[in-house]
Protein backbone atom coordinates (compact mmCIF):
# COMPACT_ATOMS: atom_id res chain seq x y z
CA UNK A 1 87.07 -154.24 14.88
CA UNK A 2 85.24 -157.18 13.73
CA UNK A 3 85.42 -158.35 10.70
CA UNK A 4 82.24 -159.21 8.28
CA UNK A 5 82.35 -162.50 6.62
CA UNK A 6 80.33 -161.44 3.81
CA UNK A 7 79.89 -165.14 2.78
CA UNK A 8 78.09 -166.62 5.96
CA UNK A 9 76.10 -163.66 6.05
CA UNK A 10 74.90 -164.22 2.63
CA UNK A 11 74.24 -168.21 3.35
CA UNK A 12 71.67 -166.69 6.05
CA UNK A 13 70.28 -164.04 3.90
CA UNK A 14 69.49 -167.37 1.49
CA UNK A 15 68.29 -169.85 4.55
CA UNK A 16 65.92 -166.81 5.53
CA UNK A 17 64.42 -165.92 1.80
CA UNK A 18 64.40 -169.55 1.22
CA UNK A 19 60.30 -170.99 0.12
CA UNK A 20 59.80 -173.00 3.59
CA UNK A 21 60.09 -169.65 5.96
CA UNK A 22 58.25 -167.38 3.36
CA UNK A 23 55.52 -170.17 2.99
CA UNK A 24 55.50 -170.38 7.03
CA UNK A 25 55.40 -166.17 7.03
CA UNK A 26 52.60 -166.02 4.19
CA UNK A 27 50.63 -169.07 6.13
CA UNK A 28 50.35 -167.15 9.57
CA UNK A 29 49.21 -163.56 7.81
CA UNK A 30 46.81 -165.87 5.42
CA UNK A 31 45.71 -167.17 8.54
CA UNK A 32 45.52 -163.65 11.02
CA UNK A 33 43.75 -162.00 8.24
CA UNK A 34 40.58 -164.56 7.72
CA UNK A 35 40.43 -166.23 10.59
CA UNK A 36 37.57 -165.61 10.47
CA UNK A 37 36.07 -167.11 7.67
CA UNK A 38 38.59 -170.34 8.67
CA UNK A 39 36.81 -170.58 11.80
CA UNK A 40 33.15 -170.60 10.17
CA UNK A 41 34.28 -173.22 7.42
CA UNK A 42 36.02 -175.22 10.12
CA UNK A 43 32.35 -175.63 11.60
CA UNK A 44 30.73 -176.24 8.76
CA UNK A 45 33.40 -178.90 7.69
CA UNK A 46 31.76 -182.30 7.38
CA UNK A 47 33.98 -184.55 5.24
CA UNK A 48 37.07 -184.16 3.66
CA UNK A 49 40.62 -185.85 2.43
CA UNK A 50 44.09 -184.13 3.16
CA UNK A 51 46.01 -184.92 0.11
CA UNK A 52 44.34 -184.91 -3.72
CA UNK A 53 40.49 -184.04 -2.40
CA UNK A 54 38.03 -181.26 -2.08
CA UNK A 55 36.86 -180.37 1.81
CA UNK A 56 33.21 -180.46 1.79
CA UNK A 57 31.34 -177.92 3.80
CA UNK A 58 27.71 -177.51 4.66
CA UNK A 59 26.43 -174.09 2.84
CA UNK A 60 25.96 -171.15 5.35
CA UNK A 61 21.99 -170.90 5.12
CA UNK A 62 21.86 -174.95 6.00
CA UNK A 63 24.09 -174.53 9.07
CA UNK A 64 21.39 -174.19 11.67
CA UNK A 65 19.74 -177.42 10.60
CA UNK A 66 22.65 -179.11 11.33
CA UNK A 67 22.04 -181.56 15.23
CA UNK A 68 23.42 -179.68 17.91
CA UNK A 69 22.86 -176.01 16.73
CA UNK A 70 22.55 -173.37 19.65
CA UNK A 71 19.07 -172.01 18.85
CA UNK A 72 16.24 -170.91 21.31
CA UNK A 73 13.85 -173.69 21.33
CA UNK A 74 10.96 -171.26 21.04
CA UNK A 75 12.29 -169.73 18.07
CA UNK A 76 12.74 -173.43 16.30
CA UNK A 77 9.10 -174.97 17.51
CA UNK A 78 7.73 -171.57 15.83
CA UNK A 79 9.43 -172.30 12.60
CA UNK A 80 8.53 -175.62 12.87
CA UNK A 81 4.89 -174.70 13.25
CA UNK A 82 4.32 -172.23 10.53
CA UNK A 83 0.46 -171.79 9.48
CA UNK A 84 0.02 -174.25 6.29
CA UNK A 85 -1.87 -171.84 4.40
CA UNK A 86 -2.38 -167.69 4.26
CA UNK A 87 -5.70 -167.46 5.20
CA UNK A 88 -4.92 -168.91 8.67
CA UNK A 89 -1.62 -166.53 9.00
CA UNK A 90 -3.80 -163.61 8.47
CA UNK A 91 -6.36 -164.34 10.93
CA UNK A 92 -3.27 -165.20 13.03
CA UNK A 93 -1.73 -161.87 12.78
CA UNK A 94 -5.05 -160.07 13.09
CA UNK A 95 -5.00 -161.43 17.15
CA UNK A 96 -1.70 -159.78 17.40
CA UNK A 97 -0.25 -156.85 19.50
CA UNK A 98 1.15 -154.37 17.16
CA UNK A 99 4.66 -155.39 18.46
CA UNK A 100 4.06 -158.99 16.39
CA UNK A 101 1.57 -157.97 14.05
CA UNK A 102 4.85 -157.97 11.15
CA UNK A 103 5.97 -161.00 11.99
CA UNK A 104 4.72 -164.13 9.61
CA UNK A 105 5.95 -166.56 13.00
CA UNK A 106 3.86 -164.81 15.04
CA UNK A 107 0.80 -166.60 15.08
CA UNK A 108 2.97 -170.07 15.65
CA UNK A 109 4.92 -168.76 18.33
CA UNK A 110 1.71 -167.47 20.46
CA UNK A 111 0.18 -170.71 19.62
CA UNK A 112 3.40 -172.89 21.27
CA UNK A 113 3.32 -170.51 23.73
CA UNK A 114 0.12 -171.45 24.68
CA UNK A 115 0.23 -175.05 24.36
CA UNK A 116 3.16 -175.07 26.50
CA UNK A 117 3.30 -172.80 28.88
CA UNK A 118 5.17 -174.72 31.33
CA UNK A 119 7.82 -174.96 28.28
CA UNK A 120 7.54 -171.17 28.37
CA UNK A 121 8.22 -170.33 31.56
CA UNK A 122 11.42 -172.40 31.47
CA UNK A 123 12.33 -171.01 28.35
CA UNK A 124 12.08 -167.35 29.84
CA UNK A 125 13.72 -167.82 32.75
CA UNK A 126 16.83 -169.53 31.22
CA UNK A 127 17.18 -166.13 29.06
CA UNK A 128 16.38 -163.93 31.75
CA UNK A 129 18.46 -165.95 33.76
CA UNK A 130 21.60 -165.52 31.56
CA UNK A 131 21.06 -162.05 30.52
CA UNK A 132 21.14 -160.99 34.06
CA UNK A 133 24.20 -163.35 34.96
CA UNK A 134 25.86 -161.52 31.48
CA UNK A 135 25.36 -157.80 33.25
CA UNK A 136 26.82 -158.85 36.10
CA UNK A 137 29.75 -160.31 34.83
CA UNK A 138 30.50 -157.10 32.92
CA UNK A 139 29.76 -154.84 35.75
CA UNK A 140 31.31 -156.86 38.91
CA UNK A 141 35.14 -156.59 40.24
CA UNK A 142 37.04 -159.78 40.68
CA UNK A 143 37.59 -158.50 44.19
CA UNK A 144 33.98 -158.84 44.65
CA UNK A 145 34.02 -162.27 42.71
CA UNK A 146 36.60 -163.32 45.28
CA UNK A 147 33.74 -162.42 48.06
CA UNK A 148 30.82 -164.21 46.23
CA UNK A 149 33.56 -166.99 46.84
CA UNK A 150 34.17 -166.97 50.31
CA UNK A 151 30.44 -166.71 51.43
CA UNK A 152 29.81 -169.64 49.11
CA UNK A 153 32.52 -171.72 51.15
CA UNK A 154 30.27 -171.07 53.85
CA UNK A 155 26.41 -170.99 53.13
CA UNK A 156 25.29 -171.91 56.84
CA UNK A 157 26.95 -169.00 58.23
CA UNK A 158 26.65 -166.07 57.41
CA UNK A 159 29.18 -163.19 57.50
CA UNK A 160 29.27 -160.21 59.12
CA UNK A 161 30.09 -156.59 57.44
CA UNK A 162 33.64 -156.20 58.68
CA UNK A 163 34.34 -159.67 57.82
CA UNK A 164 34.44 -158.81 54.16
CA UNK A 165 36.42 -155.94 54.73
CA UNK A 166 39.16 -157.46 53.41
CA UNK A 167 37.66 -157.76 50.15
CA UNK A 168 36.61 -154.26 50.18
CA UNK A 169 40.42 -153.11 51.31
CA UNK A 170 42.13 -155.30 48.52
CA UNK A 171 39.85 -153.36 45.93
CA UNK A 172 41.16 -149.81 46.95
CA UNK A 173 44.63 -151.15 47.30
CA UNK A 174 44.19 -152.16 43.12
CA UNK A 175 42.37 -149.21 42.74
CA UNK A 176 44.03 -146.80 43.83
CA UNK A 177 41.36 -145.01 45.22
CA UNK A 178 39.01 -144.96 48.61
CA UNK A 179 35.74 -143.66 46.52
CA UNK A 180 33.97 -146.57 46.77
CA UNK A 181 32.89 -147.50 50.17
CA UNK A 182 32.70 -150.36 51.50
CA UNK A 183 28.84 -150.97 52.20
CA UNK A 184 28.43 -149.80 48.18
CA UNK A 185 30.97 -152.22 47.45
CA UNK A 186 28.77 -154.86 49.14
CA UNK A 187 25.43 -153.70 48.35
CA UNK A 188 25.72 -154.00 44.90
CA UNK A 189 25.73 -157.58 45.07
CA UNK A 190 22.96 -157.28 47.12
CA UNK A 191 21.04 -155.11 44.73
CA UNK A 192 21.89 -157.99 41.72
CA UNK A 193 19.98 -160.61 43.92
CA UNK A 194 23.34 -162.54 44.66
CA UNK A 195 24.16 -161.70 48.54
CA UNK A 196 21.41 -161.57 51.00
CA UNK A 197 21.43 -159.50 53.78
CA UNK A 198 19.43 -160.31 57.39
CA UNK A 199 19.54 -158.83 60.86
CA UNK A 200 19.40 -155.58 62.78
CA UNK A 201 21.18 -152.05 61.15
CA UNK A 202 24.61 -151.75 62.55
CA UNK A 203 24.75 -155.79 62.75
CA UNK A 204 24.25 -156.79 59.27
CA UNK A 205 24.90 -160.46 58.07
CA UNK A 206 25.33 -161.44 54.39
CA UNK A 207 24.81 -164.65 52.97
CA UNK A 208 25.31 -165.52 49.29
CA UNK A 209 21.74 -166.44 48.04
CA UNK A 210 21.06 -169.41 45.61
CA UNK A 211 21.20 -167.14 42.53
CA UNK A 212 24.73 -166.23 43.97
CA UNK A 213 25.34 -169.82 43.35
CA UNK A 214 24.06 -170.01 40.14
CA UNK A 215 25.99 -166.93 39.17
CA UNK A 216 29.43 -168.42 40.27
CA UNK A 217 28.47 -171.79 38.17
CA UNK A 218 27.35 -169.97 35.27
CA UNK A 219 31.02 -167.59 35.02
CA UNK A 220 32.85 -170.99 35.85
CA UNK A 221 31.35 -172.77 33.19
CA UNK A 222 31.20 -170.25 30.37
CA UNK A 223 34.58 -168.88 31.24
CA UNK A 224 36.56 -171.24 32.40
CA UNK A 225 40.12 -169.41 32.06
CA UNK A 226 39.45 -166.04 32.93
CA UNK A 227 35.73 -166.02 35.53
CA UNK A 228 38.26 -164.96 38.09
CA UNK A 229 40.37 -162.62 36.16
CA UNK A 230 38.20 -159.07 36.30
CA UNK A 231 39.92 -156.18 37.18
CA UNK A 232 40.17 -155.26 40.99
C-alpha cells in the first residue's frame, strides 16, 4: 500500500488556498456573474488609466448620442425634428391615425417621411429586408443552406429536381426520418423568395434568385462562425 506523505500533501493544500488562485477563482465567478454589466461599461468606456485612476464611462441615457450608434435613421431624423412648440404637436397629432395619435414623434416622423420618401422606401426595405432574412435563418436547415450554396456556384444554370436530391437525402440521413419530402424540402425555399423555379411540371429547374444571394451574404456577414452550422 502506498504510503501518504502527509507533508507534500499539505504544501499543495497551501499552493492551492494560497491568494493568487483564490483571486484567479473569485475573478472568473466576478466575471460569469456580471458579464453583463462588464460588457455594457466596456462600451461605454471612453478614457481611463490602469494603475492609480478612475475609468470614465459615458452615462447609460447618453450612450446613443455617442458617433456610430446602431439606430434606425428614421427614428433619429424624427427626434431630431421634434415640433418647437405644443400648439404645432397638437395639430400634428390631430392628422394622425389612431395607431400614432399617442405618440409626441409622430407628427415629425410623418413629416420626414414625406419629405423623403425616397429615404423611406430605402429605409423600409432594409428592415423588411432583414426581418425576413432573420425568419429564415431561424426556420431553414443547414442542409438546405448547403443547397442555396451550390445553386449560387452556378447562377447560369439552373438545376434540375433530382440534382438536389442529395441535399434532400443528407437531411433524412441527420434526421432520422423520411417525413419530409423532398419537393417540401425544396419548396420552402421557394416559398421564402430565395430559389426560383421555371419550366414544365415533371421537369422543374431551380435557380437561386437574387434575394437568395442576398440571403447567403446577409448569414455570412452577421454570422460569420456559425451561418453554416444549423442543424440538418
Amino acid at each position: 500500500m502506498c504510503a501518504i506523505d502527509w507533508q507534500v500533501l499539505l504544501e499543495y493544500i497551501k499552493v492551492l488556498l494560497s491568494w493568487p488562485p483564490i483571486a484567479l477563482v473569485i475573478a472568473i465567478l466576478f466575471i460569469s456573474r456580471f458579464r453583463g454589466a462588464i460588457d455594457d461599461f466596456l462600451k461605454r468606456l471612453v478614457e481611463g488609466n490602469i494603475f492609480g485612476q478612475a475609468f470614465k464611462a459615458v452615462p447609460p441615457p447618453q450612450q446613443t448620442a455617442l458617433p456610430g450608434a446602431t439606430e434606425d435613421r428614421l427614428a433619429m431624423a424624427a427626434q431630431a425634428n421634434v415640433p418647437p412648440n405644443g400648439a404645432q404637436a397638437v395639430e400634428g397629432q390631430g392628422q394622425l391615425p389612431p395607431e400614432l395619435a399617442g405618440d409626441p414623434l409622430g407628427p415629425a416622423a410623418v413629416a420626414y417621411v414625406r419629405d423623403n420618401p425616397a429615404q423611406t422606401v430605402i429605409e423600409y426595405k432594409r428592415v423588411l429586408f432583414a426581418y425576413n432574412a432573420e425568419r429564415l435563418f431561424t426556420r431553414i436547415y443547414g442542409t438546405q443552406v448547403a443547397l442555396l450554396e451550390f445553386l449560387a456556384s452556378r447562377p447560369e444554370s439552373p438545376a434540375p429536381l433530382p440534382l438536389l436530391a442529395q441535399f434532400h437525402e443528407e437531411h433524412q440521413q441527420k434526421a432520422g426520418n423520411t417525413d419530409y419530402q423532398l419537393r417540401d424540402f425544396v419548396n420552402f425555399l421557394v416559398g421564402f423568395g430565395v430559389v426560383a423555379v421555371t419550366g414544365q411540371e415533371n421537369a422543374f429547374q431551380y435557380s437561386i434568385t437574387q434575394h437568395g444571394v442576398e440571403f447567403l451574404s446577409y448569414i455570412k456577414t452577421n454570422y460569420p462562425t456559425n451561418w453554416n452550422q444549423r442543424a440538418f
